[in-house]
Structure formats: structure tokens, C-alpha cells
Protein backbone atom coordinates (compact mmCIF):
# COMPACT_ATOMS: atom_id res chain seq x y z
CA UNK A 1 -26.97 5.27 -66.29
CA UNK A 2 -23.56 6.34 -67.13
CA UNK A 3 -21.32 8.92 -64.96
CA UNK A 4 -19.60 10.82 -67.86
CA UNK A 5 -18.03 13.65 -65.71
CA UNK A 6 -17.72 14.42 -61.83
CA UNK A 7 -19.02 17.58 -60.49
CA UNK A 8 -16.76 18.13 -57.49
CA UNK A 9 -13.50 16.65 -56.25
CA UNK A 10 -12.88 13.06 -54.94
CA UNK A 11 -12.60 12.51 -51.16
CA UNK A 12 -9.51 12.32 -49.94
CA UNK A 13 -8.46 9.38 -48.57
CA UNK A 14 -8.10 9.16 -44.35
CA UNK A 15 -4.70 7.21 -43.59
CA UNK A 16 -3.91 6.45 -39.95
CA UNK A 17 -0.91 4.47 -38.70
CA UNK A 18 -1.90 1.42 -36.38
CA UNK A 19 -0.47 2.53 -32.45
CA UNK A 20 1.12 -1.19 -32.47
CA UNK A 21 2.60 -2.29 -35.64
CA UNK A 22 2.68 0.57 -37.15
CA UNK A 23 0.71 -0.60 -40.49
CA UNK A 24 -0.60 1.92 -42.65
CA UNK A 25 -3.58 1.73 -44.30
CA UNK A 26 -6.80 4.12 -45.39
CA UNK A 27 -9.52 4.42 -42.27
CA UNK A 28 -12.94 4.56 -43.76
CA UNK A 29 -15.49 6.82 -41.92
CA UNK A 30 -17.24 4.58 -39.58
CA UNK A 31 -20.74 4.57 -38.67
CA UNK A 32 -22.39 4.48 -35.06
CA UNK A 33 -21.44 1.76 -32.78
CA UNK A 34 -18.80 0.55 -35.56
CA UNK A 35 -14.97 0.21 -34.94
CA UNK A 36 -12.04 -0.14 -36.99
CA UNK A 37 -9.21 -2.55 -36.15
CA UNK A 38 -5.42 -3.12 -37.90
CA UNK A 39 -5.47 -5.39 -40.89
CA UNK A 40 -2.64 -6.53 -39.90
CA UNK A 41 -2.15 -7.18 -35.65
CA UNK A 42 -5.94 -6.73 -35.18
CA UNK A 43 -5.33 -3.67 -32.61
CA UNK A 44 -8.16 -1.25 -32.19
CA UNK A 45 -7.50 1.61 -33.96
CA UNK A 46 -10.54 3.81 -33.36
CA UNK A 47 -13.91 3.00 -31.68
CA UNK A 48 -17.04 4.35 -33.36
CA UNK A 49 -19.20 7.14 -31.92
CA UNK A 50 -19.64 6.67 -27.98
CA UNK A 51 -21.50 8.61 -25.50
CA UNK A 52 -21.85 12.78 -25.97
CA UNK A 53 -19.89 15.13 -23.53
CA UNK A 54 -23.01 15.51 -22.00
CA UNK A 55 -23.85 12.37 -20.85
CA UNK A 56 -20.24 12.17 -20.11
CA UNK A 57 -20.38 15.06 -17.75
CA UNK A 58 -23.78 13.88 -16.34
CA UNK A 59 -22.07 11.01 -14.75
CA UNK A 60 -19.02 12.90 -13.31
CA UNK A 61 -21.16 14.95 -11.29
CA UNK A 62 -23.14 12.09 -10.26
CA UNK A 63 -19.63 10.39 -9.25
CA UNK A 64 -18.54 13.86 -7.82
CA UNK A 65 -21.64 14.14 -5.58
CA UNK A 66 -21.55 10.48 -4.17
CA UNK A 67 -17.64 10.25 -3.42
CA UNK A 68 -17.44 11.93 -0.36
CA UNK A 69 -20.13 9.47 1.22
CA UNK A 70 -18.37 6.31 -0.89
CA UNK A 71 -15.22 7.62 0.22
CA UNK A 72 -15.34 8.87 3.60
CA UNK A 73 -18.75 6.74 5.11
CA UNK A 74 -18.35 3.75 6.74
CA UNK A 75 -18.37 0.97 3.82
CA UNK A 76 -18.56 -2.31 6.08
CA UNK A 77 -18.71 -2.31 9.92
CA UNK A 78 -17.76 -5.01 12.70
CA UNK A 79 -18.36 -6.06 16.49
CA UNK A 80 -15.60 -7.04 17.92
CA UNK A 81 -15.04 -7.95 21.50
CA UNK A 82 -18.60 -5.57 21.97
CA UNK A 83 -17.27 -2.67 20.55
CA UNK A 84 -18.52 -1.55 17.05
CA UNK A 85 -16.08 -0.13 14.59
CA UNK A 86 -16.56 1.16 11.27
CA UNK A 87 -14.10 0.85 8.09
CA UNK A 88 -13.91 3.01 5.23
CA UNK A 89 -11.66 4.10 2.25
CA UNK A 90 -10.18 6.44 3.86
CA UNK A 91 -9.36 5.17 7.41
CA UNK A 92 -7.43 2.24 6.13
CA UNK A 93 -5.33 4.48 4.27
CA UNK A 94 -4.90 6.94 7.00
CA UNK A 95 -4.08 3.80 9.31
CA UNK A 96 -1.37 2.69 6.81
CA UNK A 97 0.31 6.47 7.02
CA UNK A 98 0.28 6.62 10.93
CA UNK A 99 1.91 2.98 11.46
CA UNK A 100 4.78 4.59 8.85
CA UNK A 101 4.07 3.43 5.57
CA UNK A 102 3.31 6.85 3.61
CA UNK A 103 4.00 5.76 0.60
CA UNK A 104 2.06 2.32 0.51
CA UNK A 105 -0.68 4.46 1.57
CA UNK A 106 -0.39 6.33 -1.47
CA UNK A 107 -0.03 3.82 -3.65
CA UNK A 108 -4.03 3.02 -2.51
CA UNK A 109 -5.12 6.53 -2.10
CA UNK A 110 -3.71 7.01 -5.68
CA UNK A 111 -5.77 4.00 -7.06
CA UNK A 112 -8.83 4.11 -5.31
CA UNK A 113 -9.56 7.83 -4.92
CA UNK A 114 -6.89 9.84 -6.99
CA UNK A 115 -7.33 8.47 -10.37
CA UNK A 116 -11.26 8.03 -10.15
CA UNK A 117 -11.91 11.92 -8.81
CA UNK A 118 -9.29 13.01 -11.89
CA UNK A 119 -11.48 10.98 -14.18
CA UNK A 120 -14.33 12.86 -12.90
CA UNK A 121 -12.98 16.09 -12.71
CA UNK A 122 -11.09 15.92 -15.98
CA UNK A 123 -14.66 15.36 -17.61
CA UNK A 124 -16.23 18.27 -16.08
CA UNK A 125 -12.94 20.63 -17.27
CA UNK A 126 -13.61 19.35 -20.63
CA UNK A 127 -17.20 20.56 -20.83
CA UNK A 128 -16.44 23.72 -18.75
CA UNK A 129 -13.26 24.61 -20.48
CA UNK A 130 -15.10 24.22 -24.07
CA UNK A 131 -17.19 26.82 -23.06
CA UNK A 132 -14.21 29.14 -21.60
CA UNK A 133 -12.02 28.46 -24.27
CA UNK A 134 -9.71 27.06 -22.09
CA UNK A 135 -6.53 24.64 -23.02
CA UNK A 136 -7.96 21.26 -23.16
CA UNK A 137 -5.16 19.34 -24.84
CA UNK A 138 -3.34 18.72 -21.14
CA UNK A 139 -6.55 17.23 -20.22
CA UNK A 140 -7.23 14.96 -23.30
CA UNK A 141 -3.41 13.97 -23.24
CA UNK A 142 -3.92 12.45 -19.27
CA UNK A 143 -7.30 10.79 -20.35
CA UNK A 144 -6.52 7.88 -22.22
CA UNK A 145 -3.15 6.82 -19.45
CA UNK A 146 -5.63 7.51 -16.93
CA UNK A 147 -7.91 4.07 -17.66
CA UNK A 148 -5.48 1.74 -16.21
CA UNK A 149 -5.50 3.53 -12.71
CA UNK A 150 -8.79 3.66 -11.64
CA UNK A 151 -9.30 0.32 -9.75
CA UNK A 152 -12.51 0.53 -7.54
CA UNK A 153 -13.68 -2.73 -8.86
CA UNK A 154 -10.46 -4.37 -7.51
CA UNK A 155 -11.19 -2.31 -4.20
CA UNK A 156 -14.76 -4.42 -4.03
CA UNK A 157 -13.32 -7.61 -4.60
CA UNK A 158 -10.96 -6.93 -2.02
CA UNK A 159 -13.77 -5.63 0.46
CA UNK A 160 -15.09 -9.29 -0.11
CA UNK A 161 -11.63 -10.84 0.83
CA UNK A 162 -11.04 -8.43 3.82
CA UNK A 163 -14.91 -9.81 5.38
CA UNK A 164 -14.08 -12.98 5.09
CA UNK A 165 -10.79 -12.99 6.87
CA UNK A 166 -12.11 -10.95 9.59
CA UNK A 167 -15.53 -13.21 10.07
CA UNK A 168 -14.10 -15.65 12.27
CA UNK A 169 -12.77 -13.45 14.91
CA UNK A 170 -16.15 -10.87 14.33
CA UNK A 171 -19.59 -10.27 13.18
CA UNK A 172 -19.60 -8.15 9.88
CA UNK A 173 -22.83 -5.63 9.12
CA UNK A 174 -22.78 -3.66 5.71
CA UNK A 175 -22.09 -0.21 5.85
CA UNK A 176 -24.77 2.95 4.56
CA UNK A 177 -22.01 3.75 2.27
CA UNK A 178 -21.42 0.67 0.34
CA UNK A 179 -24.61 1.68 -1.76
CA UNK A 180 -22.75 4.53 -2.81
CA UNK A 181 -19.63 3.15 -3.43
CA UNK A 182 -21.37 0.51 -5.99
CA UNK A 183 -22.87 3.46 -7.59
CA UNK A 184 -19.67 5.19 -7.97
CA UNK A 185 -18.12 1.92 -8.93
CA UNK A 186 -20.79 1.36 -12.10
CA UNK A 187 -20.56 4.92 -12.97
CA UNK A 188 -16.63 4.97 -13.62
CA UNK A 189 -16.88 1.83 -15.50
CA UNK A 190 -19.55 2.98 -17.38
CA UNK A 191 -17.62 6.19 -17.84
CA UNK A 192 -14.55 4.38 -19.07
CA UNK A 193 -16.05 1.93 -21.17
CA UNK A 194 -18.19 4.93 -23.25
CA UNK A 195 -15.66 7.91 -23.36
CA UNK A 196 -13.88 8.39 -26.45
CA UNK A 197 -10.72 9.93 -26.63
CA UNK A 198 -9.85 10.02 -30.39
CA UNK A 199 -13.41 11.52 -30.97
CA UNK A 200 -12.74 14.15 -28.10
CA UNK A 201 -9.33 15.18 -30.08
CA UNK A 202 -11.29 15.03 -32.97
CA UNK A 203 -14.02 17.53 -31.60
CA UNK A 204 -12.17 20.20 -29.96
CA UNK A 205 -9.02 20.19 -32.30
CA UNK A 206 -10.01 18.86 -35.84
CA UNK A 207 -6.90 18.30 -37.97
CA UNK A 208 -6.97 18.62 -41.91
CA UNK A 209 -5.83 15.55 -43.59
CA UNK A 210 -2.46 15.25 -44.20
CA UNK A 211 -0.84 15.49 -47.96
CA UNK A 212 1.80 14.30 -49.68
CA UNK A 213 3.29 10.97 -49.87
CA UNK A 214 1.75 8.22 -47.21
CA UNK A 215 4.90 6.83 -46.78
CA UNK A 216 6.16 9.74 -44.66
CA UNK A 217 3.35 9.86 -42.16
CA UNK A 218 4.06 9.67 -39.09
CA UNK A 219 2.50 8.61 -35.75
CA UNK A 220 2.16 10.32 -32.50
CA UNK A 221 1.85 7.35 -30.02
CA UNK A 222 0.27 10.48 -27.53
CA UNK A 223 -3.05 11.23 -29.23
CA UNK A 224 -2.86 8.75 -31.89
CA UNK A 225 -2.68 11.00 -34.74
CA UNK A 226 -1.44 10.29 -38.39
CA UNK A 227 -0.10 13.25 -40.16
CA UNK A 228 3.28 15.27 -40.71
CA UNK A 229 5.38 16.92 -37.64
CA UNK A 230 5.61 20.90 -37.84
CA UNK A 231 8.78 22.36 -38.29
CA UNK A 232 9.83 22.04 -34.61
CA UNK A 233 8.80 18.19 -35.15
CA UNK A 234 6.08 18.34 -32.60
CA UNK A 235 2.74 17.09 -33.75
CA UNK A 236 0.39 19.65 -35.16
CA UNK A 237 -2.48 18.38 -32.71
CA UNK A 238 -1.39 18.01 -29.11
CA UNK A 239 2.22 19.70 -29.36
CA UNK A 240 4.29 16.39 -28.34
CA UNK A 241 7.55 16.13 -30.13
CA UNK A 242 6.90 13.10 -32.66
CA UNK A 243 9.09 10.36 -32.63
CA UNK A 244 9.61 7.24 -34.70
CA UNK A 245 9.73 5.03 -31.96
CA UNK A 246 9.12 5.40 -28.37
CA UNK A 247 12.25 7.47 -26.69
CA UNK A 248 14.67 4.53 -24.66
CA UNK A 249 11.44 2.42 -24.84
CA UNK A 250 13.78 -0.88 -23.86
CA UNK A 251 16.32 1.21 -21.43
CA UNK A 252 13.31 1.78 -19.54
CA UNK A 253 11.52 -1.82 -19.94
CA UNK A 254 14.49 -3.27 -19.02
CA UNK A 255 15.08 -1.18 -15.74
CA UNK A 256 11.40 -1.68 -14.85
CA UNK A 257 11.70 -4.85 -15.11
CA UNK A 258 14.97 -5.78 -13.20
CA UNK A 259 13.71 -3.47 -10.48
CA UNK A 260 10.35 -5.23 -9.89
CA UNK A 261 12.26 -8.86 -10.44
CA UNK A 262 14.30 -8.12 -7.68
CA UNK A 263 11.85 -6.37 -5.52
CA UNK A 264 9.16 -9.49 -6.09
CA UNK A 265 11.64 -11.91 -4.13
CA UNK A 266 11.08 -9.40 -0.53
CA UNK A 267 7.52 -8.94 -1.42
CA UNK A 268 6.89 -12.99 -1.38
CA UNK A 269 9.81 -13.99 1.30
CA UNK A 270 8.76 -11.49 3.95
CA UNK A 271 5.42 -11.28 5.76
CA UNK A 272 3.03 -9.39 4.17
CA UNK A 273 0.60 -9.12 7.38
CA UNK A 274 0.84 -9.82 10.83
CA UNK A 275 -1.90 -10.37 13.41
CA UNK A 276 -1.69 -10.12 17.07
CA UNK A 277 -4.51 -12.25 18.55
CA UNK A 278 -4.32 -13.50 22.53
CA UNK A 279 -1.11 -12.16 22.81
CA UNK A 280 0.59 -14.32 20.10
CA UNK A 281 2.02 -12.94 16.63
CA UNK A 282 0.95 -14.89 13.92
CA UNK A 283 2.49 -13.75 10.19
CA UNK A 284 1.36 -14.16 6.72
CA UNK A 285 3.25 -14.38 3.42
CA UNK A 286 1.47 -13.89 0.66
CA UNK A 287 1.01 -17.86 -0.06
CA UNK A 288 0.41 -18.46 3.50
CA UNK A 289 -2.20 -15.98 3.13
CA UNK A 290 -3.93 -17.94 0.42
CA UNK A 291 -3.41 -21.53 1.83
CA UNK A 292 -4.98 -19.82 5.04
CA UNK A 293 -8.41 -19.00 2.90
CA UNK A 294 -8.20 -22.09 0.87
CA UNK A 295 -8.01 -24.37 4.00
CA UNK A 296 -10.96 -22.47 5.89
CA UNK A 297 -13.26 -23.87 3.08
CA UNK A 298 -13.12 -20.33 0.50
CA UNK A 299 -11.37 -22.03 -2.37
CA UNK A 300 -13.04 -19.42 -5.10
CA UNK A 301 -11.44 -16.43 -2.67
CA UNK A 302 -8.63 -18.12 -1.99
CA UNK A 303 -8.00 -18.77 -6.29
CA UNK A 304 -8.88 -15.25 -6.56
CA UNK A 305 -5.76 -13.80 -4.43
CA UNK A 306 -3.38 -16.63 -5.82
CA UNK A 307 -4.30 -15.44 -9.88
CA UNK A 308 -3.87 -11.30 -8.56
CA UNK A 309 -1.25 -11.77 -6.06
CA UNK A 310 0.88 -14.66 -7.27
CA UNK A 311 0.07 -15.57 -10.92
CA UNK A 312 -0.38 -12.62 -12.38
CA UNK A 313 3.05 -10.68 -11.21
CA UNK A 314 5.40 -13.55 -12.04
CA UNK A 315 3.27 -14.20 -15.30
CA UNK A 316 4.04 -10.36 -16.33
CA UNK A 317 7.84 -10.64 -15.34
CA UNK A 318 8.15 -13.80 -17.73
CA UNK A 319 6.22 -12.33 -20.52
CA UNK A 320 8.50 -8.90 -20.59
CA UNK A 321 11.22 -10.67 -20.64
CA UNK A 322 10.41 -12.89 -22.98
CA UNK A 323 9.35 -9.92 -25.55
CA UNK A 324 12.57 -7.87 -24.46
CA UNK A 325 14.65 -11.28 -25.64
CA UNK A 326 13.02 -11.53 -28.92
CA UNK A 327 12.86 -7.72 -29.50
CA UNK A 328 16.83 -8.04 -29.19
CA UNK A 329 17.31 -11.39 -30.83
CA UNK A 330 14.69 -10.47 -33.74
CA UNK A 331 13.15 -13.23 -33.83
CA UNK A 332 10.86 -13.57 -36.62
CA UNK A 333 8.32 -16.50 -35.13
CA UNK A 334 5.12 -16.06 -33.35
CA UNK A 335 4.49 -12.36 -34.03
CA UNK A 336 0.54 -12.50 -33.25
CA UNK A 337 1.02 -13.97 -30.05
CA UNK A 338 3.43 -12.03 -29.00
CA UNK A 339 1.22 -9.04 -29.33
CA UNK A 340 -1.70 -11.09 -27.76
CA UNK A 341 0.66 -11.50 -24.36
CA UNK A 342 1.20 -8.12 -24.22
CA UNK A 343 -2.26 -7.21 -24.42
CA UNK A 344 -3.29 -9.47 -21.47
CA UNK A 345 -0.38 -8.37 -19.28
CA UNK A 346 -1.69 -5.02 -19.88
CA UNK A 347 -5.22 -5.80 -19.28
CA UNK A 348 -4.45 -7.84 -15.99
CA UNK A 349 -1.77 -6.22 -14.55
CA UNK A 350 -3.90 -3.79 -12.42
CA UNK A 351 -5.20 -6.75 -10.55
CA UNK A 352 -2.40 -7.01 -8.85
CA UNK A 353 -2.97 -4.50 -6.15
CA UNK A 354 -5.81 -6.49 -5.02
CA UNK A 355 -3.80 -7.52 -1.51
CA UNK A 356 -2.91 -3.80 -0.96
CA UNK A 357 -6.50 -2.70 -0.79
CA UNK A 358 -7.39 -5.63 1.59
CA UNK A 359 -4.36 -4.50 4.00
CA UNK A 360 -5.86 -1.65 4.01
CA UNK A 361 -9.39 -2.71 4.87
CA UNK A 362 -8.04 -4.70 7.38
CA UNK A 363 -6.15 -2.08 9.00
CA UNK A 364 -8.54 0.40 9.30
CA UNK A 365 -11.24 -2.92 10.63
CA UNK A 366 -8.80 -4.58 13.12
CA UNK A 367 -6.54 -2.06 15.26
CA UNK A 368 -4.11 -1.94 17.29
CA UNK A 369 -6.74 -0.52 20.48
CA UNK A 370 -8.26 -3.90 20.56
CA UNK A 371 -7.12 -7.34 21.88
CA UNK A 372 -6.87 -8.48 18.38
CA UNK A 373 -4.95 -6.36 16.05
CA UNK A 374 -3.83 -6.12 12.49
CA UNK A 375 -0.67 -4.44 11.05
CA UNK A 376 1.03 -4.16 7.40
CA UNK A 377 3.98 -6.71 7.31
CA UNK A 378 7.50 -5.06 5.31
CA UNK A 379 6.33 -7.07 1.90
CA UNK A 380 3.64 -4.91 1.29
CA UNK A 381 5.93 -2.11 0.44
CA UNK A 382 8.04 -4.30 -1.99
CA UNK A 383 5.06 -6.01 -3.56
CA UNK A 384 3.25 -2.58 -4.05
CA UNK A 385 6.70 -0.82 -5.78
CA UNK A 386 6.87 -4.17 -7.44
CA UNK A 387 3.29 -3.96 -9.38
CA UNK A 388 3.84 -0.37 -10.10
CA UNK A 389 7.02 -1.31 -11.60
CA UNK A 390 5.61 -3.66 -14.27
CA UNK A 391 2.33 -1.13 -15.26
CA UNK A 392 5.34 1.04 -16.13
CA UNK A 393 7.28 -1.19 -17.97
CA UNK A 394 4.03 -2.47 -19.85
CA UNK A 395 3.36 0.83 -20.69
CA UNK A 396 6.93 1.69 -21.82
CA UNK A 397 7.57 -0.59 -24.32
CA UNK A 398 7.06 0.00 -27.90
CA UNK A 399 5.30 -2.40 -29.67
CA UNK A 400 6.41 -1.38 -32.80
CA UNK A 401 9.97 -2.87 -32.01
CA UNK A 402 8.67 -6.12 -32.27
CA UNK A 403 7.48 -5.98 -35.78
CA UNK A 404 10.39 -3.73 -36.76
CA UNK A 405 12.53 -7.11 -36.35
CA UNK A 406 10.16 -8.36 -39.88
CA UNK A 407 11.45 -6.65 -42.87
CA UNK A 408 9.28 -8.69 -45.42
CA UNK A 409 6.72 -5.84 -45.52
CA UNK A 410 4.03 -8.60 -45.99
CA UNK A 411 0.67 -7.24 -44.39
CA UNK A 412 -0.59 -10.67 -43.19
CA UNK A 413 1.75 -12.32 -40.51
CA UNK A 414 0.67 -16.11 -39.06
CA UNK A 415 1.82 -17.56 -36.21
């Protein structure tokens, strides 16, 4: 059979700019469970069809309802010298404010309880505020920056670390509330994992696609969409001024990164924790700390805090630089892997905080009312600043610069 004339006109082709080399190509609709990636750095560029709003919401009131008794109910419990004390989230924080470290403490409230009930809530405002007609794009905009915060799975593993420290000076008895912390725990992964933020934005504010010449499409790096600024060069979906590369993207690297160089040399000199027992001060750094655990006989702990609270910083610090360097030199070699390094600097770098949350733990298990005591050393504040520092500068840097240093305009790049 022969097609002689068409009836209607011809679909119009969906281009999209790629959020890290900033490739453009044509995105074909994708089916369920399908996603499409960059031809030519292999980013993810959209996911296919995730969970509903519905399902969505169903789990941030189920997270809702079981906070306060994750957050607030005694996770793990102790007896010590006969007398029975009780730790949860919140008391180690509230320990870490009243010995004068406010804004350590917030640094974990922020992480642990923060970020997850803004998750939640942010979920429920999006399927309340559909209904009300409400502004949603505020919401949607805080969404997708909001994954890398929410770190109750580093909390757990350092509820592990934090009971084996304190079982050779007490006995340790779960808590009633460290059911519901695991549930809360598998529902914001869960959550994370299945929410979709380009088919939110796609939902609530559906954008026609854009004419005229691909060539002058632009990107906005805030909700990922390809299309032309309006004449106040904003972007026509969420409002933010579009830009053709990230505003002082390597001012700000560059002071991140200083700023947490310097700071890491306090947070691994100093003590980090100190422990009165019988009268005698004993202080940890944060190697001593993980000789200590690898010489009582827990080696997997012990290479656990070493990779989160040793590796992993340093790692970051020499991978930013090293990108910052070649952004500046242009150097034209090893393109893919340079994108690869950022990618698991910015997957790993929220492990980091994994000796903050066992401080705190500690704190609120061992205190200062009992023979044996625990207290947060002065590194804690300079390692905390310091693995803030480096999400920020992760997060900061444009990606784009380092293929802007290739002029060849070849699509396929090899290492």
C-alpha cells in the first residue's frame, strides 16, 4: 500500500538540551518504565512514567503520621551503671544545642528531620494545592535540590556505629520506635526513588513546544526545560531568569572549595569526641576513632567510618580541584571520566555526615549525669561546615564548562 497524501500535519519534533553537556538532540516520547539518556555524556535526561500523585501523597501521610514516634520515641535504649536511659533523634540534637553547639545541631536536625518532613509536606501541598489552585512552581522548584538532603539511611548506619561503641561500657535494648523509624526510612526512599519531577512540571504547567531554529534553545538548569526565554529572559515555565551557563559557577566552586580545604585540616587535627570514663579524659580524632573500632575486632564498621569520614571528603576535595584545573586549562583529554567523577562525588558526598549523626546518638546515650560521659570534641564543627561546603560546591559547578573547553562539535567523545 502506498501513502500518496497525509491527512493532518507531521508531529513536531520534541528537542531538549542535556542538563550536563548541553547536547541537543530530539527526545522521543517514551513509554512506561523507559528513560532517555544523552547521546553524548550518557546523563539522564528524563525518567519514564513513575508513581501517580496519589500514591505519592499516600506515602507522605504515612511518613507524616509515623515521624513524631520515629522522631521523638526512644530509638535504642541502654543500662548503664543500673540506670536505664533512652536515645532518640531528637535528644541527641537537643544535647548538642545545650553543651553550645547550635549550629552542629542544626546541621543534623536539618538532615535527619528537616529535609525528610519538607519532602513529605511538599508532596501533600502538591496534591492539595492542585485542587486550590494554588502556586505550585516554588514547590516543584525545591523538589528535585531537596534529594540530596534527606539522609535517614546514613542516620541508621550511624545508629549501628553509635551501639557498638557504647556496648562495652553498657547493655543496648532496641527501642519501640526503631520500627517506625525503618518504616519512615523505606518510605522516603521509596518516595525519592519513584517521584518524578520533570513529569510533575509537565502535569501542572504543560509548555507548547518551542519554534524556530533549534540552535537557539536554551536550557533552564532549574526545571530542566528546553525552549525560548520570554521577553524579560526568564523561562516561560518556572519564571527563573535563563542563563547560558550557571551565574559565577567557578567563583563559587572555587570558594567552596578553599573554605572546606582549609576547614578539613581542624576537623581531622582536633578531637572530634571526648569521653570521660573513671575520671580520666580520653579523646578521639577522627582516625583514632576508626583505629579504635578496627582494633576492638569491627573491621566492616570500622571501613565504613574511614570510606564516609576520611575517604570520601579528601576524595571530593581532589576531584573539584582537579575539574576546576582542567575547566581553566581546557584540557581536551578524558572528558567521560571527568563527568563520571563528578557524578560519584555527587552521589557520595552525603555520606559524609555519617560521624555527625553518631555524635549525636552518643550524646543523647552517654551524658554528662553519669560516671561515664560523652561530649562533642571542637572538630565536629569544622568537619560538619566542611561537608556542607563541598555538597555546595558539587552542586555549583556547571558541567557544561567542561565540555565548553571542546570546540570540535563532534557528538561522540572517547576517553
Amino acid at each position: 500500500m502506498k501513502i500518496r497524501t497525509l491527512s493532518g500535519p507531521l508531529p513536531q519534533p520534541r528537542y531538549q538540551r542535556c542538563n550536563e553537556c548541553d547536547t541537543l538532540f530530539i527526545l522521543p516520547e517514551l513509554l512506561n518504565r523507559q528513560s532517555a539518556y544523552c547521546p553524548r555524556c550518557n546523563a539522564q535526561v528524563e525518567k519514564g512514567h513513575e508513581w501517580s500523585l496519589t500514591r505519592l501523597t499516600s506515602l507522605a501521610v504515612a511518613m507524616l503520621l509515623l515521624m513524631p514516634f520515629a522522631f521523638f520515641q526512644p530509638l535504642i535504649s541502654i543500662r548503664l551503671l543500673g540506670t536505664r536511659i533512652d536515645a532518640n533523634l531528637m535528644e541527641g540534637i537537643w544535647q548538642m544545642t545545650q553543651q553550645g553547639h547550635p549550629i552542629t545541631a542544626s546541621m543534623v536536625a536539618f538532615c535527619t528531620i528537616g529535609a525528610p518532613v519538607t519532602l513529605a509536606g511538599s508532596i501533600l501541598y502538591l496534591y492539595l494545592g492542585e485542587r486550590l489552585g494554588m502556586n505550585l512552581k516554588p514547590v516543584l522548584l525545591m523538589l528535585d535540590r531537596l534529594k540530596e538532603w534527606v539522609m535517614l539511611d546514613i542516620y541508621l548506619i550511624g545508629m549501628a556505629v553509635a551501639c557498638i561503641k557504647v556496648k562495652e561500657y553498657a547493655d543496648i535494648n532496641v527501642g519501640m520506635a526503631l520500627v517506625a523509624y525503618l518504616a519512615v526510612t523505606v518510605l522516603a526512599t521509596l518516595t525519592l526513588i519513584h517521584i518524578n519531577v520533570e513529569q510533575l512540571w509537565q502535569r501542572f504547567y504543560p509548555q507548547p513546544k518551542a519554534k524556530g531554529p533549534p540552535s537557539t534553545l536554551q536550557l533552564c538548569l532549574s526545571c530542566n526545560f528546553t525552549g525560548h526565554a520570554d521577553a524579560r529572559g526568564r523561562c516561560p515555565r518556572c519564571h527563573v531568569v535563563i542563563r547560558p551557563r550557571r551565574r559565577q559557577s567557578l567563583q563559587k566552586t572555587w570558594a567552596a572549595l578553599i573554605a572546606s580545604t582549609v576547614l578539613l585540616l581542624p576537623a581531622n587535627l582536633l578531637p572530634i569526641s571526648v569521653i570521660y570514663a573513671n575520671g580520666q579524659r580520653m579523646e578521639d580524632t577522627i582516625f583514632s576513632g576508626v583505629v579504635s573500632l578496627a582494633s576492638s575486632g569491627n573491621m566492616p564498621i570500622a571501613a565504613i567510618v574511614f570510606i564516609a569520614s576520611v575517604l570520601v571528603p579528601f576524595t571530593k576535595v581532589i576531584v573539584l580541584l582537579t575539574l576546576l584545573l582542567s575547566i581553566h586549562f581546557k584540557t581536551q583529554h578524558s572528558l567521560k571520566t571527568r563527568i563520571r567523577l563528578l557524578r560519584v562525588i555527587t552521589w557520595i558526598g552525603r555520606w559524609s555526615m555519617l560521624d555527625l549523626f553518631v555524635i549525636s546518638l552518643m550524646m543523647s546515650l552517654v551524658n554528662r549525669d553519669q560516671l561515664l560521659s560523652f561530649t562533642m570534641g571542637p572538630a565536629a564543627f569544622y568537619f560538619g561546615a566542611a561537608v556542607i561546603l563541598t555538597l555546595l560546591a558539587v552542586h555549583w559547578l556547571d558541567s557544561r564548562l567542561i565540555w565548553d573547553a571542546h570546540a570540535t562539535g563532534n557528538a561522540e567523545y572517547t576517553d
